[in-house]
Every structure is written in structure tokens, then in C-alpha cells.
PDB file of N, CA and C in Angstrom:
ATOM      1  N   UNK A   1     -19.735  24.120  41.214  1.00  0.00           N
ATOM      2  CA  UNK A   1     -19.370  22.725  41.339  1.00  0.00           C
ATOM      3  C   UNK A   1     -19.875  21.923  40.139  1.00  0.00           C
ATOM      4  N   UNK A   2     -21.411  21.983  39.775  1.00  0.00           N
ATOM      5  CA  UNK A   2     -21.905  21.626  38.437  1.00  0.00           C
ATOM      6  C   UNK A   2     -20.850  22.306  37.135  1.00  0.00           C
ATOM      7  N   UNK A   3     -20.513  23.372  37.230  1.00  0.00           N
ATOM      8  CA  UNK A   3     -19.749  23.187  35.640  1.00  0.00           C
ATOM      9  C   UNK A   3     -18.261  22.624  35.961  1.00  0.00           C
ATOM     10  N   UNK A   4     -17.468  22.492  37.389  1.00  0.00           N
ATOM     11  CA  UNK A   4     -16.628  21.928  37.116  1.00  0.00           C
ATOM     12  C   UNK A   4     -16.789  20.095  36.973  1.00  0.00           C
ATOM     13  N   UNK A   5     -17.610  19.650  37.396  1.00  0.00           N
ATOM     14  CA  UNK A   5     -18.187  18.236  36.878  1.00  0.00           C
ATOM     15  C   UNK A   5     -18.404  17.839  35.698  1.00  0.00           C
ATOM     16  N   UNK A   6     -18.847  18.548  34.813  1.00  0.00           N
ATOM     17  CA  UNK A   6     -19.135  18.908  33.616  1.00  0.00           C
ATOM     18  C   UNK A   6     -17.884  18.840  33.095  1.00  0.00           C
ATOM     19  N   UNK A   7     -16.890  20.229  33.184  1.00  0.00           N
ATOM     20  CA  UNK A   7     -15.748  20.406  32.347  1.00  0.00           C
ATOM     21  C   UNK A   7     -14.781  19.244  32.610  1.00  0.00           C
ATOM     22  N   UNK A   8     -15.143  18.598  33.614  1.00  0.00           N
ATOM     23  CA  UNK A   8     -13.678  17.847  33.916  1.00  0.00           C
ATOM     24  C   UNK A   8     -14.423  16.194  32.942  1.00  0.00           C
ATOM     25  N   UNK A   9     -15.486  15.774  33.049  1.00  0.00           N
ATOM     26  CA  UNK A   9     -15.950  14.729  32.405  1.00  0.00           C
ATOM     27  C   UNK A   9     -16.067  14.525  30.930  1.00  0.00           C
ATOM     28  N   UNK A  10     -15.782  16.437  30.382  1.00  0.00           N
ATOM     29  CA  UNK A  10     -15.605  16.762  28.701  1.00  0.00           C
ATOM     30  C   UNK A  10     -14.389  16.468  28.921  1.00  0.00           C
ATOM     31  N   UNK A  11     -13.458  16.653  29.626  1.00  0.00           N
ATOM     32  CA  UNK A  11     -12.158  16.971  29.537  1.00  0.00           C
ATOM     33  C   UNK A  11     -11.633  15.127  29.318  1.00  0.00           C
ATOM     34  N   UNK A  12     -12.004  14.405  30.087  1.00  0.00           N
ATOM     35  CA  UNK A  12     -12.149  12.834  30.481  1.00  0.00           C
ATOM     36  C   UNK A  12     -12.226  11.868  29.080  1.00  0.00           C
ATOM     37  N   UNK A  13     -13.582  12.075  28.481  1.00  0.00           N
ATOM     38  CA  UNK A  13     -13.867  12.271  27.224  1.00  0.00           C
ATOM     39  C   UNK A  13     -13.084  12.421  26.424  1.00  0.00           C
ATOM     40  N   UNK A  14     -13.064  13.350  25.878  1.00  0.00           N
ATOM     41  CA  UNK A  14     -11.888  13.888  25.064  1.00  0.00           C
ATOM     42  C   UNK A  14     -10.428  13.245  24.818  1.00  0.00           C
ATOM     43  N   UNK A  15      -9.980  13.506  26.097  1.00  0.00           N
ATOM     44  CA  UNK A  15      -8.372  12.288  26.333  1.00  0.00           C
ATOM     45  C   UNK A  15      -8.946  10.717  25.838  1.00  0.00           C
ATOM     46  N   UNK A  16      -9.861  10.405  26.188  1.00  0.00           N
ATOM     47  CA  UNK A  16     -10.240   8.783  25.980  1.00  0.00           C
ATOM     48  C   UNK A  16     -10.161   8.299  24.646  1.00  0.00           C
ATOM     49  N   UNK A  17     -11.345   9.521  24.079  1.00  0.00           N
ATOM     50  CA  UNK A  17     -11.664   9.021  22.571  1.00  0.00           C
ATOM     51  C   UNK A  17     -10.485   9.808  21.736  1.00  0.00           C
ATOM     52  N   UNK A  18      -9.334  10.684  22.144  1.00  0.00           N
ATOM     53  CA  UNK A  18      -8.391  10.902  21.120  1.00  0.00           C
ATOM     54  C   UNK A  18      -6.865   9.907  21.431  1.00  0.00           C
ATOM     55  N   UNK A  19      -6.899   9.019  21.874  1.00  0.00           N
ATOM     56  CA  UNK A  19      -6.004   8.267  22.173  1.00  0.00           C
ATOM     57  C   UNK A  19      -5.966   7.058  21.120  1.00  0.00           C
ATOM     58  N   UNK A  20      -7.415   7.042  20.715  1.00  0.00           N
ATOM     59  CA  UNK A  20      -7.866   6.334  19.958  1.00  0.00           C
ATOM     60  C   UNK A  20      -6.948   5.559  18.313  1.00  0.00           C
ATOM     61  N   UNK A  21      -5.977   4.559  18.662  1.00  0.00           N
ATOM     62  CA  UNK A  21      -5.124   3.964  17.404  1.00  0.00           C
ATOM     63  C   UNK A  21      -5.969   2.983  16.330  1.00  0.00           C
ATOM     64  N   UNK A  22      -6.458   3.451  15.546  1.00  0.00           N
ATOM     65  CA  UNK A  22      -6.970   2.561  14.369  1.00  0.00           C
ATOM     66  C   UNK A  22      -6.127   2.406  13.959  1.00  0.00           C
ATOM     67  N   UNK A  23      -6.042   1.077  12.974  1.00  0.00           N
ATOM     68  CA  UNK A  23      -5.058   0.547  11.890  1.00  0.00           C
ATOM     69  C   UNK A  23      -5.669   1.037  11.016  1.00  0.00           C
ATOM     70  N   UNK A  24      -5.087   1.596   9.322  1.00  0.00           N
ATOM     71  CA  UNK A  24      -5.900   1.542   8.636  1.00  0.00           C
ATOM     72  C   UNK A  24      -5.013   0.567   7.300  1.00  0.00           C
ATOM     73  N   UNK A  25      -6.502   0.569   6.811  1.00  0.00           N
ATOM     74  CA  UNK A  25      -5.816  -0.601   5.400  1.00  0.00           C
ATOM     75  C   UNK A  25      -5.099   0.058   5.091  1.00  0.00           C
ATOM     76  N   UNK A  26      -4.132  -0.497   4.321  1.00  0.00           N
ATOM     77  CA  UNK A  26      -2.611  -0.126   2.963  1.00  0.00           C
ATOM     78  C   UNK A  26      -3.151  -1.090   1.804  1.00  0.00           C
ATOM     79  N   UNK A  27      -3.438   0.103   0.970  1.00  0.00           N
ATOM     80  CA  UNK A  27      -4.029  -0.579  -0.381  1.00  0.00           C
ATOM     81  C   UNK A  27      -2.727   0.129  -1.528  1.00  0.00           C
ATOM     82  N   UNK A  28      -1.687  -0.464  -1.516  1.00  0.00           N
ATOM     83  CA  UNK A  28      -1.022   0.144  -2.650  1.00  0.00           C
ATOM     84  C   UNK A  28      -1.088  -0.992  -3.762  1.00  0.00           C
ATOM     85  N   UNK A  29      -0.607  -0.059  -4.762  1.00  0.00           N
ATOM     86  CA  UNK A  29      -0.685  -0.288  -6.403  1.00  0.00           C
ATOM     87  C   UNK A  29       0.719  -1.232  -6.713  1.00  0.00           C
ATOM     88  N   UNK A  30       0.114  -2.618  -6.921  1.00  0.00           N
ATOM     89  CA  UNK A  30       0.869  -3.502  -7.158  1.00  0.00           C
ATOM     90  C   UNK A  30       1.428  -3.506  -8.617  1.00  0.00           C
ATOM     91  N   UNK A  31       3.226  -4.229  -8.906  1.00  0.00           N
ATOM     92  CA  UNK A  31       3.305  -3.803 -10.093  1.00  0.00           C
ATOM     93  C   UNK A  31       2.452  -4.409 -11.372  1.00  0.00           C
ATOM     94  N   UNK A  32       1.772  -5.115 -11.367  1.00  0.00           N
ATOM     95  CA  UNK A  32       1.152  -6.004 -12.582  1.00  0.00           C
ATOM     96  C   UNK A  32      -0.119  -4.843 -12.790  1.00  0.00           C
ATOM     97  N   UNK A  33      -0.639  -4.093 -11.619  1.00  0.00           N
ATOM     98  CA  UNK A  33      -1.814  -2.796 -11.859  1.00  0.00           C
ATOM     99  C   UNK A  33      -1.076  -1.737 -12.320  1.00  0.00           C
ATOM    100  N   UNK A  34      -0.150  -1.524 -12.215  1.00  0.00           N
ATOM    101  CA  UNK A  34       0.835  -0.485 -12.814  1.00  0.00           C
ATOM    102  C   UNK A  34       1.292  -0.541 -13.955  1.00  0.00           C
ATOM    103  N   UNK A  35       1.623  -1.656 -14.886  1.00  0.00           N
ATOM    104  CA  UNK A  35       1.936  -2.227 -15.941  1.00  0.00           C
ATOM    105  C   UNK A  35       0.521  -1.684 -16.586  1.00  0.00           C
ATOM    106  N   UNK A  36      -0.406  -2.579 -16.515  1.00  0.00           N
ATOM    107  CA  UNK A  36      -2.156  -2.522 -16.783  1.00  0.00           C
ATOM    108  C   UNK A  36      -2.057  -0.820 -16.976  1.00  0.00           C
ATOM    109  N   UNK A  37      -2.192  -0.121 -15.934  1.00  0.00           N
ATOM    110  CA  UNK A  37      -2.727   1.633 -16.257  1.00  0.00           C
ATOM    111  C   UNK A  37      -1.540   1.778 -17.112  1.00  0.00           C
ATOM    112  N   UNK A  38      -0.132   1.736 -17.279  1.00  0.00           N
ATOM    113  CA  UNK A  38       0.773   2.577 -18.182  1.00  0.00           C
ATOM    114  C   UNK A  38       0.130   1.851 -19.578  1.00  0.00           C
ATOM    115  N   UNK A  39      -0.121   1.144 -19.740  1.00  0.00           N
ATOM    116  CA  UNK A  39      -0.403   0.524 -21.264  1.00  0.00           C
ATOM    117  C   UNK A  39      -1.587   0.718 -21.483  1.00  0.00           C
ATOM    118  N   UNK A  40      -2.721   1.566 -20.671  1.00  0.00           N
ATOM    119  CA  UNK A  40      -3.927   1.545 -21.123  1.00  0.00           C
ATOM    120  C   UNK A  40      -3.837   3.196 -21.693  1.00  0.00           C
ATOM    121  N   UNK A  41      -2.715   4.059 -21.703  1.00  0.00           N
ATOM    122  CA  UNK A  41      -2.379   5.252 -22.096  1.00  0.00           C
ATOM    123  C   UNK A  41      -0.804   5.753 -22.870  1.00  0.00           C
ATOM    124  N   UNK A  42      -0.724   6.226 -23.665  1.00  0.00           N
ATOM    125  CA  UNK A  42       0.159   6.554 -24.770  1.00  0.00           C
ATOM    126  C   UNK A  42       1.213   7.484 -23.676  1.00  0.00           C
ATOM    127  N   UNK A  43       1.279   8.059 -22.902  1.00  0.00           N
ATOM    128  CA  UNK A  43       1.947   9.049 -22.319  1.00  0.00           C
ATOM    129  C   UNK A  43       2.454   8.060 -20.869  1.00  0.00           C
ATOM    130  N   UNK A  44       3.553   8.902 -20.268  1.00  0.00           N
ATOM    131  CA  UNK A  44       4.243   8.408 -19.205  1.00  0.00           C
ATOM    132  C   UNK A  44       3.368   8.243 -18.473  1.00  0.00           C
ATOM    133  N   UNK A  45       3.038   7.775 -17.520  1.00  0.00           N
ATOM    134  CA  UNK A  45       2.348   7.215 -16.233  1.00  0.00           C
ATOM    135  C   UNK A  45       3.029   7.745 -14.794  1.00  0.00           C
ATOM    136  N   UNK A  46       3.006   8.748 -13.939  1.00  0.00           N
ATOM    137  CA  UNK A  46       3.847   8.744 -12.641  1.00  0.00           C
ATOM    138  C   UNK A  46       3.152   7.961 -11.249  1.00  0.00           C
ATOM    139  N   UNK A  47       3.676   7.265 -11.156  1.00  0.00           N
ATOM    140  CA  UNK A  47       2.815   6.277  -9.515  1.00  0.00           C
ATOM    141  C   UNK A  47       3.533   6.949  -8.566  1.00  0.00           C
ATOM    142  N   UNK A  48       2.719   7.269  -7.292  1.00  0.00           N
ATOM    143  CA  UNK A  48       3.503   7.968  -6.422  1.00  0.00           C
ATOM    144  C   UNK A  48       2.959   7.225  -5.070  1.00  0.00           C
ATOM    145  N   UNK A  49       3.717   7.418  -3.856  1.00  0.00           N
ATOM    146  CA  UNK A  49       3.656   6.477  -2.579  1.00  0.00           C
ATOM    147  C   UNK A  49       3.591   7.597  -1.946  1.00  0.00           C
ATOM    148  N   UNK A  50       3.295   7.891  -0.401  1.00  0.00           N
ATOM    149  CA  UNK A  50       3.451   8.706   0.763  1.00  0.00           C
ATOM    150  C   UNK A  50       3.204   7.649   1.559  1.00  0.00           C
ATOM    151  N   UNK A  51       4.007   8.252   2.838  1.00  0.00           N
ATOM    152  CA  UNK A  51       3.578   7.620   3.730  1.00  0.00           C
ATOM    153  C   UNK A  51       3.912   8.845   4.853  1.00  0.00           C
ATOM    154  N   UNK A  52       3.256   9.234   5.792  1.00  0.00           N
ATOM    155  CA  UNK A  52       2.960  10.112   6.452  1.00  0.00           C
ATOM    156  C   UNK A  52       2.942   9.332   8.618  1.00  0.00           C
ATOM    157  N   UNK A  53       2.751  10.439   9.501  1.00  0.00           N
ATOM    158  CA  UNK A  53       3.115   9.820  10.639  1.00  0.00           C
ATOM    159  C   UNK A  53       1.991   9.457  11.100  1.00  0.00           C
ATOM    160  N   UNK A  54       0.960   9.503   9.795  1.00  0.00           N
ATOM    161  CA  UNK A  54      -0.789   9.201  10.429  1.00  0.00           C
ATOM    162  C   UNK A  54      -1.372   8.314   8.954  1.00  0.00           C
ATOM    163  N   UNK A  55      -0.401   7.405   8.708  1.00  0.00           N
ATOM    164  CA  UNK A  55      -0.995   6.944   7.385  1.00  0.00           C
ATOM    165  C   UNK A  55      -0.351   6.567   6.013  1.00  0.00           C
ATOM    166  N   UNK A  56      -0.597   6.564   5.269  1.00  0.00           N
ATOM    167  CA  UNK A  56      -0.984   6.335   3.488  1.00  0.00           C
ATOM    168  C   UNK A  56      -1.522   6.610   2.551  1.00  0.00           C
ATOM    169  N   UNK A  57      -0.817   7.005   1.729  1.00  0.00           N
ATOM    170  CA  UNK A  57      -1.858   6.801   0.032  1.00  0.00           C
ATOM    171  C   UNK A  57      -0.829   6.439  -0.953  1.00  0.00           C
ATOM    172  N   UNK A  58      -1.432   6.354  -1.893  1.00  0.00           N
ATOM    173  CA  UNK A  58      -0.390   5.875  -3.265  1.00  0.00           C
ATOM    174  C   UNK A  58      -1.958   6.784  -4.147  1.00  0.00           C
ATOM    175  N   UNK A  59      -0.820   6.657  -5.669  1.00  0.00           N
ATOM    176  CA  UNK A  59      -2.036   7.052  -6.622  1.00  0.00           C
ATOM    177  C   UNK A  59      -0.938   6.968  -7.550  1.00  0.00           C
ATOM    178  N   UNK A  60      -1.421   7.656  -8.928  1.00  0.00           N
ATOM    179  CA  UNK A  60      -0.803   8.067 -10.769  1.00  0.00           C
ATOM    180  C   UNK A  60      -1.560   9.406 -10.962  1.00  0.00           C
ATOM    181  N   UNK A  61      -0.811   9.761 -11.407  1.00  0.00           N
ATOM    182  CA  UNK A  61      -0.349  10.686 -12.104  1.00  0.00           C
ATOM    183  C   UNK A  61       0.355  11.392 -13.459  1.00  0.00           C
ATOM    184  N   UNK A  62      -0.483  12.189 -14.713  1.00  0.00           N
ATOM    185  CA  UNK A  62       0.357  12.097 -15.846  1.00  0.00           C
ATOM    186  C   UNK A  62       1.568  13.035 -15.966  1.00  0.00           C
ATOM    187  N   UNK A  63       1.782  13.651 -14.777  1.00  0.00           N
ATOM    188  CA  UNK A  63       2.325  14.483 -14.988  1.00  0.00           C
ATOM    189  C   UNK A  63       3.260  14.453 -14.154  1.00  0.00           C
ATOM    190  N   UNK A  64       4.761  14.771 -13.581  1.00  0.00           N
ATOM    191  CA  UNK A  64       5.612  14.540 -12.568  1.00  0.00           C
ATOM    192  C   UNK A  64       5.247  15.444 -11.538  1.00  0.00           C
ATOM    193  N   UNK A  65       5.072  16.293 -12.177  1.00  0.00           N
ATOM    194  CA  UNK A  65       4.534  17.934 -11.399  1.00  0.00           C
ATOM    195  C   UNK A  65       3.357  17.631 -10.541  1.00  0.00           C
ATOM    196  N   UNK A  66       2.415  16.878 -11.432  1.00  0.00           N
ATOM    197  CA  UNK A  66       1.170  17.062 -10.405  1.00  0.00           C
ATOM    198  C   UNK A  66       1.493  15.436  -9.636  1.00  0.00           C
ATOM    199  N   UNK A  67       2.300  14.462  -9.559  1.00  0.00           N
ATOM    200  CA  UNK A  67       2.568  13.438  -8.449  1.00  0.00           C
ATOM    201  C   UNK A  67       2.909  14.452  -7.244  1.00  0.00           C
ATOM    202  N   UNK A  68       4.054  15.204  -7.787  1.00  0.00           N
ATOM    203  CA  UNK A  68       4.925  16.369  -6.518  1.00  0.00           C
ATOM    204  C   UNK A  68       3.753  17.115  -6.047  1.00  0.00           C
ATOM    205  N   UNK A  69       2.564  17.623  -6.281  1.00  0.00           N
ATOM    206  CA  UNK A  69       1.574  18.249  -6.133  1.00  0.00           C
ATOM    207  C   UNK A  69       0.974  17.744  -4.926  1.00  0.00           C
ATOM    208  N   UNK A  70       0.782  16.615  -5.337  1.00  0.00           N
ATOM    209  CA  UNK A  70      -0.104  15.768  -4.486  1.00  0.00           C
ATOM    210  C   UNK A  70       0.487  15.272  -3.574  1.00  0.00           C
ATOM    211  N   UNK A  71       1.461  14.948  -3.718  1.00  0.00           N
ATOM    212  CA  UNK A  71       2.770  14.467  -2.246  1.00  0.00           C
ATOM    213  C   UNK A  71       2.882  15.804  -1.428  1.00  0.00           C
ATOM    214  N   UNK A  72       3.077  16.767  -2.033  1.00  0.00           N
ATOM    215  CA  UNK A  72       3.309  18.509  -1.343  1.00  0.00           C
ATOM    216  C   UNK A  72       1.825  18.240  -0.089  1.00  0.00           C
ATOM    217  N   UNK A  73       0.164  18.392  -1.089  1.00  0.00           N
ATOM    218  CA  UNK A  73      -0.393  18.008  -0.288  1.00  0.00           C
ATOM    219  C   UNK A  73      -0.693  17.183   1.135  1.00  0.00           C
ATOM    220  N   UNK A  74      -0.396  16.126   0.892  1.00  0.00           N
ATOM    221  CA  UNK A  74      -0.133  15.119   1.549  1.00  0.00           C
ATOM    222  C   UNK A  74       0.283  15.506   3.027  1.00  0.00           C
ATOM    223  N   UNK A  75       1.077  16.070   2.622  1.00  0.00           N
ATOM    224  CA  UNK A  75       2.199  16.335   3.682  1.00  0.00           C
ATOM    225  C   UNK A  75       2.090  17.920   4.769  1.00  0.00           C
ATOM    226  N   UNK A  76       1.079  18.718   3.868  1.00  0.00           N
ATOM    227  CA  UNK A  76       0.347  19.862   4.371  1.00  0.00           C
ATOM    228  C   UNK A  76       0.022  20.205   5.949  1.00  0.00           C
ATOM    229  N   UNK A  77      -0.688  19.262   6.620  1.00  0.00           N
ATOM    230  CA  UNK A  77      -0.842  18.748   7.933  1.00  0.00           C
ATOM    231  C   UNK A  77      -0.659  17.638   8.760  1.00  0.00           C
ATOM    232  N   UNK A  78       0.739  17.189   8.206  1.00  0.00           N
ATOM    233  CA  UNK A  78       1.337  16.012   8.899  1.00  0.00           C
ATOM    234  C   UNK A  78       2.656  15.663   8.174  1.00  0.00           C
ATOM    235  N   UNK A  79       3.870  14.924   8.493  1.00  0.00           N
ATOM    236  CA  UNK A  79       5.008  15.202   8.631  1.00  0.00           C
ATOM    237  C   UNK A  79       5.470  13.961   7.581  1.00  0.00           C
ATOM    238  N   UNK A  80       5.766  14.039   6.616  1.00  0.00           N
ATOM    239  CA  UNK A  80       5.852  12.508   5.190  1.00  0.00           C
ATOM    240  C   UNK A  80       7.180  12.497   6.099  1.00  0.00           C
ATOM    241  N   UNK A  81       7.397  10.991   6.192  1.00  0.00           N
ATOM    242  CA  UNK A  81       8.106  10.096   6.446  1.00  0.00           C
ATOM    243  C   UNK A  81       8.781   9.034   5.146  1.00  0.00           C
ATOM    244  N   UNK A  82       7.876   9.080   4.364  1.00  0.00           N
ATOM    245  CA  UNK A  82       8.543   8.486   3.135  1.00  0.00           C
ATOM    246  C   UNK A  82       7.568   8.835   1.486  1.00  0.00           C
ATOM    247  N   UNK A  83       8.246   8.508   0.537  1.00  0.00           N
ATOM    248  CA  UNK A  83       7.566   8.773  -0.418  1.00  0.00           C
ATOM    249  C   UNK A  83       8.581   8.328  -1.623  1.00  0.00           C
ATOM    250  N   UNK A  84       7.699   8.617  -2.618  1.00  0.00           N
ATOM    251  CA  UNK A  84       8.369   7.799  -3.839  1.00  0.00           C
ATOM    252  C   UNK A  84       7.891   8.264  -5.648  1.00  0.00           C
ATOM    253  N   UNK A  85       8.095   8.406  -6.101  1.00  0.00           N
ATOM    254  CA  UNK A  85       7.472   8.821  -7.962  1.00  0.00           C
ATOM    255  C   UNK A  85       8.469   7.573  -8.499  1.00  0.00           C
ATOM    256  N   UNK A  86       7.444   6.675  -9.024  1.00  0.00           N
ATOM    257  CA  UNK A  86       8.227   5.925 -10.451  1.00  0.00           C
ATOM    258  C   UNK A  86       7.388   6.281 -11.643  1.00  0.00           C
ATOM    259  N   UNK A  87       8.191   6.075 -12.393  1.00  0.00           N
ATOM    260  CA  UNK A  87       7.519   6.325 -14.114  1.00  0.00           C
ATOM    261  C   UNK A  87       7.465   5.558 -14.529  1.00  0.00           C
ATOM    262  N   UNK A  88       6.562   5.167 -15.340  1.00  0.00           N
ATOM    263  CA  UNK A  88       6.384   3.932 -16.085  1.00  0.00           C
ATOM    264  C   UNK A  88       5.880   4.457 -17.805  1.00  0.00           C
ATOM    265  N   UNK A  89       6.428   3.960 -18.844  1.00  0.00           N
ATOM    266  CA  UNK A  89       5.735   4.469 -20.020  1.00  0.00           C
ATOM    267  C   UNK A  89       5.033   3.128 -20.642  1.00  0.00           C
TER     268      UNK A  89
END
């Protein structure tokens, strides 16, 4: 009777705290910061977006390959819903 009290109050637990919806910030790269990094370097610039069914990121990238890299990542353990590569030189 003690471990089913136990298992059922882990079990209780568990459902409670994984139901759990945080917002989280969206900090993307506005274009006037995008302008700023392509001109602080001689070579193309790639800015890339995800957006995933648990989230966000953005970042740059010098390379197209490694934006696709990192979006591939991204997307590893959860399902991209949207995404994006612009270039900027």
C-alpha cells in the first residue's frame, strides 16, 4: 500500500510539473543589427531564424552551409515549423 502511495504521488507530480507552459523571450536580430554585423566583416553574412514547436533562435553565420547546419540542429529533437537564411554582404 506504501509504494503504491508513493508511485501514484510521483506519478501526480510529474503530470503537474510537465504541463508546465513558460513563455519564453523572442530576441531576434533586428535589421539595423544586421546591417551593423554585415559591415563589420568583408565576407557575406548568413542570418538565420527557426522557429520550432517548443520555441526560437535566430543567429549568423559565414557560411550558408553552416546556417543549414545549425537549423538541421535545431530541429534534431523537435519539429521546425518555420525558418529562414538571408544574406547580407
Amino acid at each position: 500500500m506504501k509504494n503504491f502511495i508513493l508511485s501514484a504521488s510521483l506519478l501526480a507530480t510529474t503530470i503537474l510539473f510537465a504541463n508546465t507552459n513558460e513563455k519564453i523571450d523572442q530576441t531576434v536580430i533586428s535589421k539595423k543589427q544586421k546591417i551593423a554585423i554585415s559591415q563589420s566583416t568583408d565576407k557575406t553574412v548568413y542570418f538565420w531564424e527557426v522557429n520550432t514547436t517548443t520555441g526560437s533562435a535566430s543567429g549568423y553565420a559565414l557560411s550558408e552551409a553552416q546556417a543549414l547546419k545549425t537549423i538541421k540542429l535545431m530541429g534534431t529533437s523537435d519539429l521546425v515549423t518555420y525558418r529562414i537564411i538571408e544574406a547580407y554582404k
